[in-house]
Protein backbone atom coordinates (compact mmCIF):
# COMPACT_ATOMS: atom_id res chain seq x y z
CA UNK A 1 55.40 3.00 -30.39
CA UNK A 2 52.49 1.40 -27.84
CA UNK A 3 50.48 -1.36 -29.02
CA UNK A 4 46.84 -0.95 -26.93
CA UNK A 5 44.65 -3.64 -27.87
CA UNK A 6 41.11 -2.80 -26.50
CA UNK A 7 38.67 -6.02 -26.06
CA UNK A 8 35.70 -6.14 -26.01
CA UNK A 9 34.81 -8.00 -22.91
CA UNK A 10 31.39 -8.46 -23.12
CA UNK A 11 28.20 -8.69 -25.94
CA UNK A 12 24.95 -7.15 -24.95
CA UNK A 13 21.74 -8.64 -26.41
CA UNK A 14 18.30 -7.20 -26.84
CA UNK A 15 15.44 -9.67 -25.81
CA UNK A 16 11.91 -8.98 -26.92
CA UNK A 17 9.98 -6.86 -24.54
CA UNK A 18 7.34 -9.51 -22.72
CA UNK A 19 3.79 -8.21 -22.73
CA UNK A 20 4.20 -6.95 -18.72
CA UNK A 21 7.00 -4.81 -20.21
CA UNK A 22 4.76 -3.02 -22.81
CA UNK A 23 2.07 -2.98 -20.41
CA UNK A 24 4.37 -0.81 -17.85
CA UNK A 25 5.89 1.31 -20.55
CA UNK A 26 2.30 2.13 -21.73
CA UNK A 27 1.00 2.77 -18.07
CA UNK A 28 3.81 4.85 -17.30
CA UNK A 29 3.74 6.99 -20.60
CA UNK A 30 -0.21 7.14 -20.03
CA UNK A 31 0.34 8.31 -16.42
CA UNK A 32 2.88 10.79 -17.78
CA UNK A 33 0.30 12.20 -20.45
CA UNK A 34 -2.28 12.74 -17.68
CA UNK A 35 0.15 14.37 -15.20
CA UNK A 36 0.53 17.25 -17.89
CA UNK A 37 -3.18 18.01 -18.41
CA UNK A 38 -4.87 20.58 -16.48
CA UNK A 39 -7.20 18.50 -14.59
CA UNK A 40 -9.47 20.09 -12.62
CA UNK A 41 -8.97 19.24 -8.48
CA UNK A 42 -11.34 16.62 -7.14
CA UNK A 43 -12.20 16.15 -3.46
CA UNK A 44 -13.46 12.88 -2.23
CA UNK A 45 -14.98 13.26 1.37
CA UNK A 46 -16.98 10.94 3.47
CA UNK A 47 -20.31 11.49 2.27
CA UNK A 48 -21.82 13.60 4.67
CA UNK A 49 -25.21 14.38 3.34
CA UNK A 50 -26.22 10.63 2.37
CA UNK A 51 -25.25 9.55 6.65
CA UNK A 52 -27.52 12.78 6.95
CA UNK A 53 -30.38 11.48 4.91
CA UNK A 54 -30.03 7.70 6.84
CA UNK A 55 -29.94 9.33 10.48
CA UNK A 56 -32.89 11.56 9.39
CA UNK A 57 -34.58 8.48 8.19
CA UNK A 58 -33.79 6.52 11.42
CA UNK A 59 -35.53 9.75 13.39
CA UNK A 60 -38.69 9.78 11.42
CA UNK A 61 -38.71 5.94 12.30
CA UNK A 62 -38.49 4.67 9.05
């Protein structure tokens, strides 16, 4: 007959989460919920027509 004595070697607590903790989880989960819409594609480019409408003013000598 074997005597096996398990121990337990250590005793794991749960602390409270601190409010940056929350905030993460939240921002993570809200990221997550956005990621699975269908969100239409938006392109961000350099603004071509306002530099148009500021040369074209600088021409007209404005």
């Amino acid at each position: 007959m074997s005597n096996i004595h398990s121990r337990e070697t250590a005793k794991v607590y749960t602390f409270p989460m601190t409010a940056d903790v929350v905030r993460r989880r939240m921002n993570a989960q809200m990221l997550a919920d956005i990621a699975g819409q269908n969100l239409p594609k938006v392109e961000f480019g350099s603004g071509w027509y306002h530099s148009a409408a500021i040369e074209d003013e600088k021409s007209q000598g404005h």
